[in-house]
N, C-alpha and C. Protein backbone atom coordinates (compact mmCIF):
# COMPACT_ATOMS: atom_id res chain seq x y z
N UNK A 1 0.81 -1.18 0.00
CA UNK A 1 0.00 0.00 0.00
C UNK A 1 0.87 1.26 0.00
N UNK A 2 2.08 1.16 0.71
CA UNK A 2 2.77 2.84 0.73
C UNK A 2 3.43 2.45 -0.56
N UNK A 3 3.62 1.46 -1.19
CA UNK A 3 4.39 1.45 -2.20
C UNK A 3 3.31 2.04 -3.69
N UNK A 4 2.00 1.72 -3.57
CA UNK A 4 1.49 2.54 -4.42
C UNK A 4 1.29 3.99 -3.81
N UNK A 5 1.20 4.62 -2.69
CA UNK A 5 0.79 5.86 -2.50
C UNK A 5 2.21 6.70 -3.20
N UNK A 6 3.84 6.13 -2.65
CA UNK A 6 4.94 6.60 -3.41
C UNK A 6 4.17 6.82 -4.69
N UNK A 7 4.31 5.71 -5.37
CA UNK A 7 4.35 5.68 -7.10
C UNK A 7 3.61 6.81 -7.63
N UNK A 8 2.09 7.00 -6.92
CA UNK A 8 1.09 7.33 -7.38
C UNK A 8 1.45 9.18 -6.80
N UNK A 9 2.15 9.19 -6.35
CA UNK A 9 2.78 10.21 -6.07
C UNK A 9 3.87 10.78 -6.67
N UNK A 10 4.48 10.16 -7.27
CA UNK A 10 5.62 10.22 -8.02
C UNK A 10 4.94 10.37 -9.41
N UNK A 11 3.83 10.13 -9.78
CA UNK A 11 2.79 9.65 -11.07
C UNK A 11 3.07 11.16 -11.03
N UNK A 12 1.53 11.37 -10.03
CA UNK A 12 1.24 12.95 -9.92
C UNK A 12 2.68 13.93 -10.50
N UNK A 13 3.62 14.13 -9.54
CA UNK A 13 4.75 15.21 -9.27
C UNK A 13 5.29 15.43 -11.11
N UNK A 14 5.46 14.09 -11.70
CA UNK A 14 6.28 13.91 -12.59
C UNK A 14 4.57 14.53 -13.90
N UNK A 15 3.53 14.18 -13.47
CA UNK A 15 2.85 14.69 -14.19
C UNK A 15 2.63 16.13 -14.21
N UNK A 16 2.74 16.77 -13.42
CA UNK A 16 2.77 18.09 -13.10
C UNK A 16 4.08 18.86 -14.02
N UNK A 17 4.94 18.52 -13.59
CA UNK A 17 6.00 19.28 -14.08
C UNK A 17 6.20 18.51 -15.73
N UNK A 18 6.02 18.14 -16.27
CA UNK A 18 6.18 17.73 -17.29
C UNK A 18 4.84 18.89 -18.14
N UNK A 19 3.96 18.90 -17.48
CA UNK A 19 2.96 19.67 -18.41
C UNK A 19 3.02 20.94 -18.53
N UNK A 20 3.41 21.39 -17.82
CA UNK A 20 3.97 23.11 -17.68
C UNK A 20 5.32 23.43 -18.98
N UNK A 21 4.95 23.25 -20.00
CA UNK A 21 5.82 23.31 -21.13
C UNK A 21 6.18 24.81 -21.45
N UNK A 22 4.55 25.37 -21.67
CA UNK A 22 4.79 27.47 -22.00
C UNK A 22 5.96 27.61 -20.98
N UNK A 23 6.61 28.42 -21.37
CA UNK A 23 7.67 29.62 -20.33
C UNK A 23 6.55 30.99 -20.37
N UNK A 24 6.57 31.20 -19.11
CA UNK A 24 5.91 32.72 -19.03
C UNK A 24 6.53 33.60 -19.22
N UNK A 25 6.49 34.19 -19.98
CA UNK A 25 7.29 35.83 -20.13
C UNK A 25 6.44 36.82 -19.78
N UNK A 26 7.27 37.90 -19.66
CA UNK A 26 6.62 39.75 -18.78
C UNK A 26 6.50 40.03 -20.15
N UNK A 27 5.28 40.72 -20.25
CA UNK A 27 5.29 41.33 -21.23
C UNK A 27 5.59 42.76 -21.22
N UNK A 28 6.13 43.09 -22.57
CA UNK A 28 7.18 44.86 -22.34
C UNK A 28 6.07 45.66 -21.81
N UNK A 29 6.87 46.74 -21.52
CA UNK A 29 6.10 47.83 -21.51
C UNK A 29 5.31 48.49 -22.58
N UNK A 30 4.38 48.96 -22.47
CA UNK A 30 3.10 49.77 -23.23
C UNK A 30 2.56 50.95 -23.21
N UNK A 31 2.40 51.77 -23.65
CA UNK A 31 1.51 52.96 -23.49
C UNK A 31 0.57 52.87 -24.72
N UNK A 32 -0.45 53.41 -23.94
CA UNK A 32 -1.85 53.98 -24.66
C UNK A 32 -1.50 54.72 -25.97
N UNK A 33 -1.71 54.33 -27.23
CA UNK A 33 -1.53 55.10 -28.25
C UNK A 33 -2.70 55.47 -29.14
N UNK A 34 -2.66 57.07 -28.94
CA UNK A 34 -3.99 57.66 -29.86
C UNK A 34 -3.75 58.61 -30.93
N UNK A 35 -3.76 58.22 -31.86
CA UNK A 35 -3.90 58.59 -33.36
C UNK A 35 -4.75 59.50 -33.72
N UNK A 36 -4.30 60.68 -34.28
CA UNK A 36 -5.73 61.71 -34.57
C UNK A 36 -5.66 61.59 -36.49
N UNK A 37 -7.03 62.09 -37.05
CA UNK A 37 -6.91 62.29 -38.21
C UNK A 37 -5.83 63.25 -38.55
N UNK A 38 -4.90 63.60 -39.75
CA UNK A 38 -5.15 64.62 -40.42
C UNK A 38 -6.05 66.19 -40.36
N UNK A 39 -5.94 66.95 -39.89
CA UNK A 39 -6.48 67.92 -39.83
C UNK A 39 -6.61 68.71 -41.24
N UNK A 40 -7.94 68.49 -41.83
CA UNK A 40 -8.48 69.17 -43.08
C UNK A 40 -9.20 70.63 -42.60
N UNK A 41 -8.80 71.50 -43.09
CA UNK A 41 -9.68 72.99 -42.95
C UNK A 41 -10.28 73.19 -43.68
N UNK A 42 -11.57 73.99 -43.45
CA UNK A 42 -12.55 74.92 -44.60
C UNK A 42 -12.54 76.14 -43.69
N UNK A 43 -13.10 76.99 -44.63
CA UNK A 43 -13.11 78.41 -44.06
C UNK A 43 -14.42 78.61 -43.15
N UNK A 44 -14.63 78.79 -42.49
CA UNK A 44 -16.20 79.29 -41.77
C UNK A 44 -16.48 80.75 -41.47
N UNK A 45 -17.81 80.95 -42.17
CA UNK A 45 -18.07 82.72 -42.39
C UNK A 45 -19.79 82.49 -42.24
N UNK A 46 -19.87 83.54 -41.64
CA UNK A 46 -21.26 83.78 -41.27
C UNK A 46 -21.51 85.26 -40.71
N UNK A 47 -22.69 85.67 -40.77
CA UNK A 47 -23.12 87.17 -40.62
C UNK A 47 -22.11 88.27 -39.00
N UNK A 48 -20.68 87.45 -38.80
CA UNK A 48 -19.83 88.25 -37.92
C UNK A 48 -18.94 88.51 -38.85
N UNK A 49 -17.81 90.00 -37.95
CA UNK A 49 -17.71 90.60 -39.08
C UNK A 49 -15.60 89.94 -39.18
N UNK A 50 -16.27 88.55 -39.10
CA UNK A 50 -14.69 88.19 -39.49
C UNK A 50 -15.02 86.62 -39.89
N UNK A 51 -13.78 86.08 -40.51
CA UNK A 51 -13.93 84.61 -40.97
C UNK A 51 -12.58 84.19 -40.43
N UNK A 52 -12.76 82.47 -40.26
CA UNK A 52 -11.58 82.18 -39.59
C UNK A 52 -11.88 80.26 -40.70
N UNK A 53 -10.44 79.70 -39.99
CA UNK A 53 -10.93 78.47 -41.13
C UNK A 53 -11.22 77.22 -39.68
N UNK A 54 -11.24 76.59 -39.71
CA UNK A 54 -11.57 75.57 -38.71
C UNK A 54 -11.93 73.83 -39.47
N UNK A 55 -11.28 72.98 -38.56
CA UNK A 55 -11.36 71.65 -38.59
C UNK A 55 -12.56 70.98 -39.01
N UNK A 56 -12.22 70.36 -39.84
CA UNK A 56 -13.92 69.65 -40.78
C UNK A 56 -14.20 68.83 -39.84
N UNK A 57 -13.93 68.27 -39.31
CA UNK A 57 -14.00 67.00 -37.73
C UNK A 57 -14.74 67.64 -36.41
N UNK A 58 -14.99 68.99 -36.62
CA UNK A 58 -15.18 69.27 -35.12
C UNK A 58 -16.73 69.79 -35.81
N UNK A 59 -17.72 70.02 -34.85
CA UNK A 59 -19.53 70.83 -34.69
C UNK A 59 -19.10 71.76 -33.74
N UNK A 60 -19.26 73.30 -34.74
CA UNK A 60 -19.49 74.84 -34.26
C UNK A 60 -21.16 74.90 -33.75
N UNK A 61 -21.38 75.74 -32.80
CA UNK A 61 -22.78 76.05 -32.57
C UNK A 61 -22.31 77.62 -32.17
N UNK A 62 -23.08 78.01 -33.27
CA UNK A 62 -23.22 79.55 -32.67
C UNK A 62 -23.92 80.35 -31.39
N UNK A 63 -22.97 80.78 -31.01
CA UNK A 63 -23.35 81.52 -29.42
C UNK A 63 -23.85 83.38 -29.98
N UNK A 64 -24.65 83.77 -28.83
CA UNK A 64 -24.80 85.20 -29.13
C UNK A 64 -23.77 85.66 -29.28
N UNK A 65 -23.74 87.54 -29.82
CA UNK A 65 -23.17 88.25 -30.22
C UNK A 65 -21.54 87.77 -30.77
N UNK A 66 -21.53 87.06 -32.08
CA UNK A 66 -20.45 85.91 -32.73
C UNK A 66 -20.03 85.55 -31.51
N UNK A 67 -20.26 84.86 -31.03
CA UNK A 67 -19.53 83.93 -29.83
C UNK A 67 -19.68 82.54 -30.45
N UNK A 68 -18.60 81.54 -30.29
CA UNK A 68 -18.57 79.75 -30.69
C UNK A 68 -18.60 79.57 -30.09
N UNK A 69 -18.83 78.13 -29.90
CA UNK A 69 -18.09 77.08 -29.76
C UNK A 69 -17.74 76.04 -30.18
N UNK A 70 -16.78 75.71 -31.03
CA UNK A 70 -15.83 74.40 -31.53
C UNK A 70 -15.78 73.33 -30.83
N UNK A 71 -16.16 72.14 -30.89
CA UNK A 71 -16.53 71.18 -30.18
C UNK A 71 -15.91 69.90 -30.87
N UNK A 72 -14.92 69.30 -30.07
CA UNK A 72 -14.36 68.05 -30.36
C UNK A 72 -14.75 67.03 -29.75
N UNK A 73 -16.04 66.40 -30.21
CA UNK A 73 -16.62 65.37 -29.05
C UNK A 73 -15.60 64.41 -28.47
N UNK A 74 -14.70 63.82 -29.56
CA UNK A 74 -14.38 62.47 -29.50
C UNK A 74 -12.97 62.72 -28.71
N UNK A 75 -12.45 63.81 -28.54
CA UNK A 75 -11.68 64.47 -27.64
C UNK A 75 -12.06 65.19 -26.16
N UNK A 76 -13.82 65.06 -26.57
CA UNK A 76 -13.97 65.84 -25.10
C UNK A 76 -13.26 66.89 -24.81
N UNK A 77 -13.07 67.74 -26.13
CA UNK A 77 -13.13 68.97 -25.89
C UNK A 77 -13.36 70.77 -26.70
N UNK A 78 -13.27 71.42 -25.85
CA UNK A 78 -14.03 72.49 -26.78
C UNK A 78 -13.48 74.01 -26.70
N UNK A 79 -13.33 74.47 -27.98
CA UNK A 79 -12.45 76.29 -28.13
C UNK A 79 -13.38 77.02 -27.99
N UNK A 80 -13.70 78.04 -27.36
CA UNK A 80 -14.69 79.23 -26.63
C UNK A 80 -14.04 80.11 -27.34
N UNK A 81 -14.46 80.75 -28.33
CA UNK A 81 -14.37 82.12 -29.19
C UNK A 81 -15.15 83.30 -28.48
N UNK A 82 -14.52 83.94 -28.36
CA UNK A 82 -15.96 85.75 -27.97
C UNK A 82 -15.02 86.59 -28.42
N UNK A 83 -16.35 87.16 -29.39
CA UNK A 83 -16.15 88.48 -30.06
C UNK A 83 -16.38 89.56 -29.07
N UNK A 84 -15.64 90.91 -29.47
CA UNK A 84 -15.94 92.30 -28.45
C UNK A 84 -15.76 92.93 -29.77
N UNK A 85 -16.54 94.04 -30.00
CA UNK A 85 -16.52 96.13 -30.56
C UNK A 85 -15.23 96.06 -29.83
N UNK A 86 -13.92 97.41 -30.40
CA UNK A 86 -13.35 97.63 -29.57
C UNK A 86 -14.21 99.30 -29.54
N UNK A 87 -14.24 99.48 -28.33
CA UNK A 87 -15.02 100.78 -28.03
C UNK A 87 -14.01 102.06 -27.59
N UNK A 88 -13.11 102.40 -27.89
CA UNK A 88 -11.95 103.19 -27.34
C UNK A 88 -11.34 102.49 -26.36
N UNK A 89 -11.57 100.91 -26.00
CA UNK A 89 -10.96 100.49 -25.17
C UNK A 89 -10.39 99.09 -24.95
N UNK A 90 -9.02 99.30 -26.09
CA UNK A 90 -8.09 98.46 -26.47
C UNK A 90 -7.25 98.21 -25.39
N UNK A 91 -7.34 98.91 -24.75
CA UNK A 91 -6.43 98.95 -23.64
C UNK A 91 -6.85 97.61 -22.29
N UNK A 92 -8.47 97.63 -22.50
CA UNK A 92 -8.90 97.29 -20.69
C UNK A 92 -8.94 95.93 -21.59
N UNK A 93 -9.38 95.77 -23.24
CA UNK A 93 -9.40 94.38 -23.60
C UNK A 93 -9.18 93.33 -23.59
N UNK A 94 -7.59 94.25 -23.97
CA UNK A 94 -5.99 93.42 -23.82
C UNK A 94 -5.86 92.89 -22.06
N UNK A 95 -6.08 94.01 -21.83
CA UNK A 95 -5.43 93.41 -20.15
C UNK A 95 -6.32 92.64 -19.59
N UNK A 96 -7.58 92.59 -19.60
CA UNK A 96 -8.63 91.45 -19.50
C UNK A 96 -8.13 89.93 -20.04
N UNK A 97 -7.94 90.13 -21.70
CA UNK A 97 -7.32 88.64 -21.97
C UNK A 97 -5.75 88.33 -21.12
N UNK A 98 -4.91 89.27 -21.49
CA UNK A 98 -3.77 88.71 -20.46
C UNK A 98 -4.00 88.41 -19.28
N UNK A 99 -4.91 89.11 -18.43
CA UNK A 99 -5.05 88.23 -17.08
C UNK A 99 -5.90 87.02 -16.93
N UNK A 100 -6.92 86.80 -18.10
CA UNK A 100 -7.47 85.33 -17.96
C UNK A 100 -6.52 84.32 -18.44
N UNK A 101 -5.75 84.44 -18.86
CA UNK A 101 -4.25 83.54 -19.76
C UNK A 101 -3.27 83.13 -18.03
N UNK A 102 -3.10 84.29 -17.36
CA UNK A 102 -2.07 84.52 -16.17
C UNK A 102 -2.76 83.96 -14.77
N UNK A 103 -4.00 84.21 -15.07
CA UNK A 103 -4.66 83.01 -13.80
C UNK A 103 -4.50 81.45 -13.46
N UNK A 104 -3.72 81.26 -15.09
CA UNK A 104 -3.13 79.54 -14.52
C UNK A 104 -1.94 79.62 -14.13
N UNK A 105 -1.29 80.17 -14.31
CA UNK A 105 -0.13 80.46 -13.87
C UNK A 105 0.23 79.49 -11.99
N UNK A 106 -0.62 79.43 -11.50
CA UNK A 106 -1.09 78.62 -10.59
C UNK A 106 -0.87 77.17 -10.66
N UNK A 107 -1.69 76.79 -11.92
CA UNK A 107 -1.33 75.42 -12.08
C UNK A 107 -0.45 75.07 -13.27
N UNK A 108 -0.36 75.48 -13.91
CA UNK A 108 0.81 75.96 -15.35
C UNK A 108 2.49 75.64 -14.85
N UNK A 109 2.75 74.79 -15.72
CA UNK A 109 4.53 74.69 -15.30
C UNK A 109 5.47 75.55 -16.06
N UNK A 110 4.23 75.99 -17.41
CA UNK A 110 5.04 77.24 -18.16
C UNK A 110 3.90 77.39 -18.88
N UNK A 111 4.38 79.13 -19.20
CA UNK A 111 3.17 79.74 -20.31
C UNK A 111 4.20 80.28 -21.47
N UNK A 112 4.38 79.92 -22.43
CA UNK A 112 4.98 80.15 -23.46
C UNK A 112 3.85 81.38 -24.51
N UNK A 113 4.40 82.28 -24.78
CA UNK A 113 3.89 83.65 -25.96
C UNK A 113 4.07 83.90 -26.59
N UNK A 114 3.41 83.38 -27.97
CA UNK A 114 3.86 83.42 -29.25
C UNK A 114 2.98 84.47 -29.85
N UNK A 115 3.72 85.59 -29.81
CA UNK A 115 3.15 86.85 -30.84
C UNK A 115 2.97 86.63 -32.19
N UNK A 116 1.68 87.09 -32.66
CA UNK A 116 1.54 86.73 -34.04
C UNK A 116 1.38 88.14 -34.80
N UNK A 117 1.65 88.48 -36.11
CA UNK A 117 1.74 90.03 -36.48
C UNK A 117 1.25 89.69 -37.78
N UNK A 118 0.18 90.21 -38.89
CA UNK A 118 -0.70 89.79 -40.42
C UNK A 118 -0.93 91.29 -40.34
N UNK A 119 0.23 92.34 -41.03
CA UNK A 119 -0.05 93.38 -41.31
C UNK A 119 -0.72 93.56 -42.89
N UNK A 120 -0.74 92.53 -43.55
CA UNK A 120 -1.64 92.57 -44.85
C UNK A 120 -3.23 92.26 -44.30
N UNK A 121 -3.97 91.60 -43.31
CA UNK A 121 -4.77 91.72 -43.07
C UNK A 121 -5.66 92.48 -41.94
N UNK A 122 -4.10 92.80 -41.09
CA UNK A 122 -4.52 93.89 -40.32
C UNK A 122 -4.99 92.71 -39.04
N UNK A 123 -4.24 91.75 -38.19
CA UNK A 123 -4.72 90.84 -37.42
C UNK A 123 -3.23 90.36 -37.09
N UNK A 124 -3.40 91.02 -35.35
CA UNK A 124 -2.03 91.59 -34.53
C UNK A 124 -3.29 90.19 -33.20
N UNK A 125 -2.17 89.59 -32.67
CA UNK A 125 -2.47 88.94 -31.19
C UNK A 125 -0.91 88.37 -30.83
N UNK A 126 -1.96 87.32 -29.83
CA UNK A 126 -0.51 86.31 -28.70
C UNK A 126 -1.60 85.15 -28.67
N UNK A 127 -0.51 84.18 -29.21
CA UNK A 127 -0.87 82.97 -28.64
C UNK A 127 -0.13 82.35 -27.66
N UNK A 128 -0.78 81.69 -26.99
CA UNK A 128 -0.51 81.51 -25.33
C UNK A 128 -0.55 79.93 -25.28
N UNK A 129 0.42 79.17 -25.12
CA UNK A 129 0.44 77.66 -24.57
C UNK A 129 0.78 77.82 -23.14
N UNK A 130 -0.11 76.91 -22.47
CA UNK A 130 -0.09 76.87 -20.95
C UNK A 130 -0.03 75.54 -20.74
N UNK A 131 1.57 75.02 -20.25
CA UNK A 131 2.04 73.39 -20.18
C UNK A 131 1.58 73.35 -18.51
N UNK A 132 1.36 72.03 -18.12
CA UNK A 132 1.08 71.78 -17.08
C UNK A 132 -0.22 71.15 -16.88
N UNK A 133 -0.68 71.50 -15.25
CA UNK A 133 -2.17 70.53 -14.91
C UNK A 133 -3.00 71.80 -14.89
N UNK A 134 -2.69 72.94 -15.92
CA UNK A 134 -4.06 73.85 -15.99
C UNK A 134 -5.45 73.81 -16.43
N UNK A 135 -6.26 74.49 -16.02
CA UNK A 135 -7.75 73.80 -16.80
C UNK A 135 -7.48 74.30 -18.21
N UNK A 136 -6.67 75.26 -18.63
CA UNK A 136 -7.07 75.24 -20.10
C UNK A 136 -5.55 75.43 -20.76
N UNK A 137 -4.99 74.93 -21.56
CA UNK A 137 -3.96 74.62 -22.12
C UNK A 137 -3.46 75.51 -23.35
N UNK A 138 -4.15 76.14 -24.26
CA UNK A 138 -3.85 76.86 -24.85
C UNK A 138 -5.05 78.43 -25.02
N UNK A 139 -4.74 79.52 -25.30
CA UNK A 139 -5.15 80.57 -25.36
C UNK A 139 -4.73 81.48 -26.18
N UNK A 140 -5.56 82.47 -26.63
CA UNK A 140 -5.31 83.65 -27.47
C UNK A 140 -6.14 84.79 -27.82
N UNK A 141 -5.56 85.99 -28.44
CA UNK A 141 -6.34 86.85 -28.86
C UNK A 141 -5.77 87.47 -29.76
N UNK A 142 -6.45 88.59 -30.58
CA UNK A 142 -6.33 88.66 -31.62
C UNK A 142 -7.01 89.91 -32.01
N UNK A 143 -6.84 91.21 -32.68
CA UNK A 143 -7.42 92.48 -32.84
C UNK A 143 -6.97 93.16 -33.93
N UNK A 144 -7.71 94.30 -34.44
CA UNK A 144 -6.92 95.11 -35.44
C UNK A 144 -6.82 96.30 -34.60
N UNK A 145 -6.74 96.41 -33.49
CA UNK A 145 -6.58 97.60 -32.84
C UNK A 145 -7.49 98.52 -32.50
N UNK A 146 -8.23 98.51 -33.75
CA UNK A 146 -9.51 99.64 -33.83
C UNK A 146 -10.73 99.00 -33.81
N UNK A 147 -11.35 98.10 -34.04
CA UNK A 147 -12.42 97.82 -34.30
C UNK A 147 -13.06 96.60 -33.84
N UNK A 148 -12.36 95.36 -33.72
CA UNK A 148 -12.92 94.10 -33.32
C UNK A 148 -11.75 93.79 -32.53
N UNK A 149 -12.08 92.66 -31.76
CA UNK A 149 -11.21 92.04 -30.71
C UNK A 149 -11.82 90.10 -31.05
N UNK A 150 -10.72 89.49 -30.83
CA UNK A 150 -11.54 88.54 -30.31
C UNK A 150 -10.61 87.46 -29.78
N UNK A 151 -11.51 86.71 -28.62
CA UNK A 151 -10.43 85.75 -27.71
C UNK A 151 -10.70 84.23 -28.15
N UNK A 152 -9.46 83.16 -27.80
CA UNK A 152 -10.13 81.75 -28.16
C UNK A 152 -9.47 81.19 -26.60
N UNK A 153 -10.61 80.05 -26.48
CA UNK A 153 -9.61 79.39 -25.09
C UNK A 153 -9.71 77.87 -25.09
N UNK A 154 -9.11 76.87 -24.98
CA UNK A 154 -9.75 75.25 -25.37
C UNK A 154 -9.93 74.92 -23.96
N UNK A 155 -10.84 74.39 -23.53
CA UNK A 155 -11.38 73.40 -22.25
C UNK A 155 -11.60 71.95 -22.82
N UNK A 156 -10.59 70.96 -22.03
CA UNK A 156 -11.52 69.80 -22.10
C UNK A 156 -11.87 69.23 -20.75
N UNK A 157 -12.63 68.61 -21.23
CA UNK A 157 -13.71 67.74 -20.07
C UNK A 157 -13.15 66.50 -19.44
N UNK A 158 -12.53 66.74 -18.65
CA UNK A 158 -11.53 65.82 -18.04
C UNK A 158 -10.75 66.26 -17.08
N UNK A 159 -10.42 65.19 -16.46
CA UNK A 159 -9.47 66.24 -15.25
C UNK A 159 -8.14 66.49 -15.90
N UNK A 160 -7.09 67.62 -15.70
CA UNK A 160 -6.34 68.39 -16.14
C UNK A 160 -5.06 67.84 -15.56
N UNK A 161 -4.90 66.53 -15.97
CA UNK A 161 -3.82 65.62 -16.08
C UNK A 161 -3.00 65.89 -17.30
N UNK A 162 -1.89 66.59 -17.54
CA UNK A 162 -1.16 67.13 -18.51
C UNK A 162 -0.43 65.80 -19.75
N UNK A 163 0.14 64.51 -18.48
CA UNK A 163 0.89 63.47 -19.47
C UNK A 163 -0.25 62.53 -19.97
N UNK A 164 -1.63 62.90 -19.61
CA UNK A 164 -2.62 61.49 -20.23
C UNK A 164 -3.64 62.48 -20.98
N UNK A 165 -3.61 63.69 -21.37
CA UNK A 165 -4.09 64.41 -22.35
C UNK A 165 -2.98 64.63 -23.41
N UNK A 166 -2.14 64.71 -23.27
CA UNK A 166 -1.13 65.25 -24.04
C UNK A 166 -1.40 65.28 -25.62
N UNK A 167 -1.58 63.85 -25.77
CA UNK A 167 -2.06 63.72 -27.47
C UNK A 167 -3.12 64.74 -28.09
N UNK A 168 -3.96 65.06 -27.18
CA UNK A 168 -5.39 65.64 -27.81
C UNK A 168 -4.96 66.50 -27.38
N UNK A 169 -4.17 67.61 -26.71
CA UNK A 169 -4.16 68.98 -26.44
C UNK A 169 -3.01 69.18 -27.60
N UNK A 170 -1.79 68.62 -27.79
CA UNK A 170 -1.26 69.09 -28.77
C UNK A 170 -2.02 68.48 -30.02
N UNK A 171 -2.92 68.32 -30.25
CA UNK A 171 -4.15 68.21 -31.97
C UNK A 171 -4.58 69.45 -32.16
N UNK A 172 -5.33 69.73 -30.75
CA UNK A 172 -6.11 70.41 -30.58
C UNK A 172 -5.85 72.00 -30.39
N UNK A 173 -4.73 72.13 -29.74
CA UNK A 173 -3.52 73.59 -29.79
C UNK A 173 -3.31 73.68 -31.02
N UNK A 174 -2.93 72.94 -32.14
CA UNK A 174 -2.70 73.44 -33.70
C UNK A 174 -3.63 73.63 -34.16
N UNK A 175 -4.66 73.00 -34.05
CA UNK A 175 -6.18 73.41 -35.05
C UNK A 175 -6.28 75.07 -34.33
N UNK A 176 -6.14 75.41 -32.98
CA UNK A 176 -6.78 76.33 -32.25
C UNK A 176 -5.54 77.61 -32.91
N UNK A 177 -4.57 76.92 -33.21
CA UNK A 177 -3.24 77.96 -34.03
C UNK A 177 -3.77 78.60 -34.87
N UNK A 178 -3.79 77.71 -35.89
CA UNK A 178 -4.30 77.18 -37.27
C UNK A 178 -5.32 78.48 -37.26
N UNK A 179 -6.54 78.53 -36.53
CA UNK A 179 -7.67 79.23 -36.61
C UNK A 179 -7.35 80.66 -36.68
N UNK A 180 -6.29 80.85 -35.11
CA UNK A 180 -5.86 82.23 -35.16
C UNK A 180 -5.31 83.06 -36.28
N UNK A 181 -4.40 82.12 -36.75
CA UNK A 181 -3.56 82.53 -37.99
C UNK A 181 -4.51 82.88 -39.20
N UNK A 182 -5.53 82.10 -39.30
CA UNK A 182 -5.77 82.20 -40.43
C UNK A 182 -7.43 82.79 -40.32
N UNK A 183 -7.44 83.56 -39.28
CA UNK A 183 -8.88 84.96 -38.81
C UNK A 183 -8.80 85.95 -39.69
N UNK A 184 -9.87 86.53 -40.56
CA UNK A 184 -9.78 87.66 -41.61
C UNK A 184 -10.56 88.13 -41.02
N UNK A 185 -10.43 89.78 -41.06
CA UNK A 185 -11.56 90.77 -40.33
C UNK A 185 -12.04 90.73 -42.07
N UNK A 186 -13.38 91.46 -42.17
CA UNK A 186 -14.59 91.65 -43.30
C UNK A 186 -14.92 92.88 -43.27
């Protein structure tokens, strides 16, 4: 009797290790990889008194007095345009947009200012990248000095985790470039 419990034990052990043939390996490391289209532009113009071009991929809904909003669902997120008259007061405009840009500054690890100058169309601003865990990542404005003003700002809907947005804020910062650059007053 112990001479079959050995054997039958020895059966088992030798059956065990014999069947375990796979080797397990670690598998490498990975990151999340997200791919955006191509960014195609058309121009968008409607009864305000400027045109700008914008991303065929994204749904504008017009807000009162030309106000947008550019809406990247599949990014969960969205550029806030507002138009202003400048009323003799280019001055309080400007410093209004620079201090909504300087309020992240808080959560911002840098704000980089890229002046933009279109003296053939008469369309003088700053574009504003804001790196870090700020709620809004890029910003700008844009004026002919005399007559119209207007600001852009991107929000997305998510918490303001800088290395797990990264992909969609830099898409989404060039389309929001893209727009500035290419704003015609009418």
């Amino acid at each position: 009797m112990k001479r079959k419990i050995i054997f039958s034990s020895f059966f088992a052990f030798l059956l065990l290790v014999t069947s375990c043939k796979d080797d397990v390996l670690p598998k490498p490391p990975s990151q999340l990889r997200l791919d955006y289209p191509l960014a195609s532009y058309a121009t968008y113009s409607n009864g305000c008194p400027f045109t700008f071009d914008v991303n065929e991929d994204v749904t504008i809904k017009e807000d009162k007095n030309c106000g947008f909003s550019i809406q990247y669902p599949k990014m969960k997120a969205t550029i806030y345009l507002t138009y202003k008259p400048v009323n003799n007061d280019i001055t309080k405009l400007l410093r209004d947009a620079q201090k909504l840009t300087f309020e992240h500054v808080v959560k911002a690890d840098d704000i980089t200012e890229l002046p933009f100058l279109n003296r053939d169309k008469k369309v003088y601003g700053m574009f504003y990248k804001v790196n870090g865990n700020a709620a809004t990542n890029a910003q700008f404005y844009v004026t002919d000095s005399i007559n119209h003003f207007v600001t852009g700002s991107v929000y997305f809907y998510a918490k303001p985790n800088f290395d797990s947005i990264m992909p969609a804020t830099s898409y989404v910062k060039d389309d929001m470039q893209h727009l500035m650059e290419s704003l015609q007053w009418k």
